[in-house]
Protein backbone atom coordinates (compact mmCIF):
# COMPACT_ATOMS: atom_id res chain seq x y z
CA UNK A 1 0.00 0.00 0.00
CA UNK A 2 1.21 3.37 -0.72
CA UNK A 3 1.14 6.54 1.45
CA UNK A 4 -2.10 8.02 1.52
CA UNK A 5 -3.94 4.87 0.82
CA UNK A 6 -6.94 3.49 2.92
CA UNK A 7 -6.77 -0.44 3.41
CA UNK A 8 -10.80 0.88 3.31
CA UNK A 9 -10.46 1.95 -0.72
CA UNK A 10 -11.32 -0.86 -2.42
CA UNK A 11 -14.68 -1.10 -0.66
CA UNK A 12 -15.29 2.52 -1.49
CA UNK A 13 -14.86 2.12 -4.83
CA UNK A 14 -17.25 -0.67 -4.61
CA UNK A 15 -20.01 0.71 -2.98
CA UNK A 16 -19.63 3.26 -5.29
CA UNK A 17 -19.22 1.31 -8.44
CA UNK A 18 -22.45 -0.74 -6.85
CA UNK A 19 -25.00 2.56 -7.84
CA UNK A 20 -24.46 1.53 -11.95
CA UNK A 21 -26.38 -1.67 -11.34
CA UNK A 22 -29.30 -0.34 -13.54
CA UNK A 23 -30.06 -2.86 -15.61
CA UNK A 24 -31.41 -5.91 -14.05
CA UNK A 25 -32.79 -8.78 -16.21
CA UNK A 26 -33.50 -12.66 -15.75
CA UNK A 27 -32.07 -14.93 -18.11
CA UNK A 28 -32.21 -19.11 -18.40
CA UNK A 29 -29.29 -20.45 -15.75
CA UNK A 30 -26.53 -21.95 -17.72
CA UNK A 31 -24.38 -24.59 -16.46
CA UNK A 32 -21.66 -22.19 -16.84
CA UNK A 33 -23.40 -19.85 -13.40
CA UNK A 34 -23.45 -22.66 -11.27
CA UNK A 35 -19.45 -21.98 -9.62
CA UNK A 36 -20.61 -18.81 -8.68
CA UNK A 37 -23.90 -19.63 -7.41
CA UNK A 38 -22.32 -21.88 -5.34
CA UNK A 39 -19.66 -19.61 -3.76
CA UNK A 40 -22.75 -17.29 -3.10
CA UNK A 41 -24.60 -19.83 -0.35
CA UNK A 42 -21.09 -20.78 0.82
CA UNK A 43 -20.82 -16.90 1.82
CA UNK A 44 -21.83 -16.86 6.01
CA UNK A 45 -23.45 -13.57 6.10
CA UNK A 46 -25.97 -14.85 3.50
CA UNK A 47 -26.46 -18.08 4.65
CA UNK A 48 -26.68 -16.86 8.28
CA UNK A 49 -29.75 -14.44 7.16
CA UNK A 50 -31.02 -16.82 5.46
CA UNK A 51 -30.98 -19.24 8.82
CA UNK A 52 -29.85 -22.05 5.84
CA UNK A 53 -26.92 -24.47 5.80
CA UNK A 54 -24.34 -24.39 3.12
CA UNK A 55 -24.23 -27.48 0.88
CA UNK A 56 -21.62 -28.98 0.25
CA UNK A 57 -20.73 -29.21 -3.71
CA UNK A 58 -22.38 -32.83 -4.42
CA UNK A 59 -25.09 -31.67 -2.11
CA UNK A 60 -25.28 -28.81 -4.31
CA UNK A 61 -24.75 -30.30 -7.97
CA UNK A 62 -27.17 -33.08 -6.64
CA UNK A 63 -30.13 -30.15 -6.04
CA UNK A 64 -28.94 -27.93 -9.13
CA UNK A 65 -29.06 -31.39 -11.27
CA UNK A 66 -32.66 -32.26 -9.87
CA UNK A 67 -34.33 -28.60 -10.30
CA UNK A 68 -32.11 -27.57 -13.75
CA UNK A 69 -34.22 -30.99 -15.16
CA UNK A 70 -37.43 -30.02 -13.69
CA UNK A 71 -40.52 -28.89 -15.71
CA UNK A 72 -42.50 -27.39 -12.48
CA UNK A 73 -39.71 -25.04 -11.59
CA UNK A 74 -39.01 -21.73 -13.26
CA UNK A 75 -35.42 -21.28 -12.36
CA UNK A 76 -33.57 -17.90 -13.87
CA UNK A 77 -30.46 -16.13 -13.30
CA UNK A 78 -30.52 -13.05 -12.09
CA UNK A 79 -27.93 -10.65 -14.10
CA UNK A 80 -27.20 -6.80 -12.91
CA UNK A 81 -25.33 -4.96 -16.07
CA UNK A 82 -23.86 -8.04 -17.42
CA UNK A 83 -22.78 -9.75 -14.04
CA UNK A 84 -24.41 -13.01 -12.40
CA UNK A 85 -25.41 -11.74 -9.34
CA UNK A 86 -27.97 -14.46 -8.15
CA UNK A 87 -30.77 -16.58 -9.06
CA UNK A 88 -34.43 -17.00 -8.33
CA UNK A 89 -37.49 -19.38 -8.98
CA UNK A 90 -40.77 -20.34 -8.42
CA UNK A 91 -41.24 -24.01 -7.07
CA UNK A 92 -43.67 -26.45 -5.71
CA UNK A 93 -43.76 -27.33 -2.45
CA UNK A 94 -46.68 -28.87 -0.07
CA UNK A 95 -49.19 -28.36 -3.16
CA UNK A 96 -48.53 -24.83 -2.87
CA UNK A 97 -46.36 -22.41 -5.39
CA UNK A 98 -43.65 -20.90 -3.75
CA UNK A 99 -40.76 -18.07 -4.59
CA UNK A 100 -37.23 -17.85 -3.73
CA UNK A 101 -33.96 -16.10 -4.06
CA UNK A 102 -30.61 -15.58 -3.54
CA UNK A 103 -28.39 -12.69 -3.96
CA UNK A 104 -24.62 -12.68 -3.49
CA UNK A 105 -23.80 -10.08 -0.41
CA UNK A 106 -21.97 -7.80 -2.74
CA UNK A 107 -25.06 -7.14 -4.45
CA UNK A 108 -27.11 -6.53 -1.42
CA UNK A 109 -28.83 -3.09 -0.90
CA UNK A 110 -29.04 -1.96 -4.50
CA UNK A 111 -32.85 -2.92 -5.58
CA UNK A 112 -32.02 -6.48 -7.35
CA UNK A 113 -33.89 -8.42 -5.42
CA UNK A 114 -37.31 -6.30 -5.92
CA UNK A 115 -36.20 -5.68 -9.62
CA UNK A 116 -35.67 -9.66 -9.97
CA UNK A 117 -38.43 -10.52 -8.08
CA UNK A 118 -41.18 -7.92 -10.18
CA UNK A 119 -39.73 -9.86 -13.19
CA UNK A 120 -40.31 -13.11 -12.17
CA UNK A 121 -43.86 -11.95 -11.16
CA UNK A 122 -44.59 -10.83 -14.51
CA UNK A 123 -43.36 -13.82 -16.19
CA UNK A 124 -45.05 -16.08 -13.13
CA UNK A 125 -48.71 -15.72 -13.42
CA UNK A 126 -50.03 -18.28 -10.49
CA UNK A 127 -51.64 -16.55 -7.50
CA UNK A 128 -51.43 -17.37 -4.89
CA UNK A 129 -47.48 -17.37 -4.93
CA UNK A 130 -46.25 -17.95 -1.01
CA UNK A 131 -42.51 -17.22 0.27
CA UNK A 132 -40.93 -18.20 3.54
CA UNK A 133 -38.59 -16.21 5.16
CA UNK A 134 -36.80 -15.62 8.53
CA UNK A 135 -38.14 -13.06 10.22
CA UNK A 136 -34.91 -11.45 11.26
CA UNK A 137 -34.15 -10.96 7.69
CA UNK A 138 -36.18 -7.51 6.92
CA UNK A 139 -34.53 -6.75 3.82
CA UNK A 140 -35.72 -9.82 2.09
CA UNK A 141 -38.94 -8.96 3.70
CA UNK A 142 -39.47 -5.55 1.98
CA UNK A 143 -37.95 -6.70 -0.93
CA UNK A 144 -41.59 -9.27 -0.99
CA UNK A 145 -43.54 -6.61 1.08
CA UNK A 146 -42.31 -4.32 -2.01
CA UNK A 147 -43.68 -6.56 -4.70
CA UNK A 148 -47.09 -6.88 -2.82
CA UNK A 149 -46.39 -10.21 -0.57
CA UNK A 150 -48.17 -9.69 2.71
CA UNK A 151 -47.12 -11.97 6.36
CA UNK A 152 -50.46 -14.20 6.82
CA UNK A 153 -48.85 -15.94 9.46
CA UNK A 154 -45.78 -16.35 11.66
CA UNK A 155 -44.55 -19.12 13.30
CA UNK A 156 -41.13 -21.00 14.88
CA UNK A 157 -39.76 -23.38 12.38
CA UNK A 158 -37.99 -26.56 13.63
CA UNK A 159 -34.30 -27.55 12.58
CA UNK A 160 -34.15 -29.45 9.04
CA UNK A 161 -30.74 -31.09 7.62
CA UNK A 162 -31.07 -28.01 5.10
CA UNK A 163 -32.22 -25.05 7.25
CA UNK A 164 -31.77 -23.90 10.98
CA UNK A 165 -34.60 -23.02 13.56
CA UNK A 166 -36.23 -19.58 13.39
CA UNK A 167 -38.98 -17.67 13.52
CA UNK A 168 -40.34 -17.71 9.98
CA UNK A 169 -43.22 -15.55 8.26
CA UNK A 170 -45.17 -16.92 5.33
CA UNK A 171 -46.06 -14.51 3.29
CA UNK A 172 -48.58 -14.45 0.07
CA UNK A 173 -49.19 -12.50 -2.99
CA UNK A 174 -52.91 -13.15 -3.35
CA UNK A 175 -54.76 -12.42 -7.31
């Protein structure tokens, strides 16, 4: 480092470079995103917020293989000015449709998530559309508050192999 140089810079210029994000589309995931995607959930302050346990990579191949080949989940990549910044999709689960997302951290706070998640909405037509999500993670709550999910009910949701115990609201975006 040179005189007169913050070990803080590079995250300056990063926050700063993070306000040109304007252009936020969904595209097919390719094979190709997947090394990325997985660095993402290995990434503590997500998975944390997300009260989820990292897979490890067969765990996660194994689950990309399975929903990749599926024909009841819309799966897209989520691409901010030409860089993979996440992924979301619509899925089945207990007979009801559900949405989900994940963003990697250095994308947090910009308005992907809401952007993302309007486009999937307008591509997604089923209503009701449900999401689950901790309720210590408010940002991900706005983001669906923000795209017209409302919390129908809250509740304490017990360990799993794949997620950790929390407080959870499900939330709905009714017709």
């Amino acid at each position: 480092m040179n005189a007169g140089e913050s070990a803080l810079q590079p995250e300056y210029e990063h926050e700063q470079a993070g306000n040109l994000f304007t252009d936020v589309r969904l595209r097919m995931v390719q094979r190709d995103d997947l090394a990325i995607l997985y660095e993402f959930q290995l990434d503590p302050a997500g998975y944390r917020m997300a009260f989820t346990r990292p897979r490890t990579a067969d765990d996660f191949d194994a689950h990309w293989d399975k929903i990749l080949d599926s024909s009841t989940v819309v799966l897209r990549a989520i691409v901010a000015s030409d860089a993979l910044v996440g992924s979301i999709s619509c899925f089945q689960s207990d007979n009801q449709h559900y949405v989900g997302y994940w963003i990697g951290r250095e994308f947090w706070g910009q308005g992907i998530a809401t952007r993302a998640l309007a486009l999937l909405l307008d591509e997604v037509l089923i209503r009701p559309l449900f999401a689950r999500v901790a309720v210590s993670n408010v940002a991900s709550i706005r983001v669906l508050e923000k795209c017209g999910f409302r919390t129908i009910l809250r509740e304490w949701s017990p360990s799993t192999e794949r997620f950790v115990e929390c407080e959870e609201a499900l939330m709905v975006l009714a017709d």
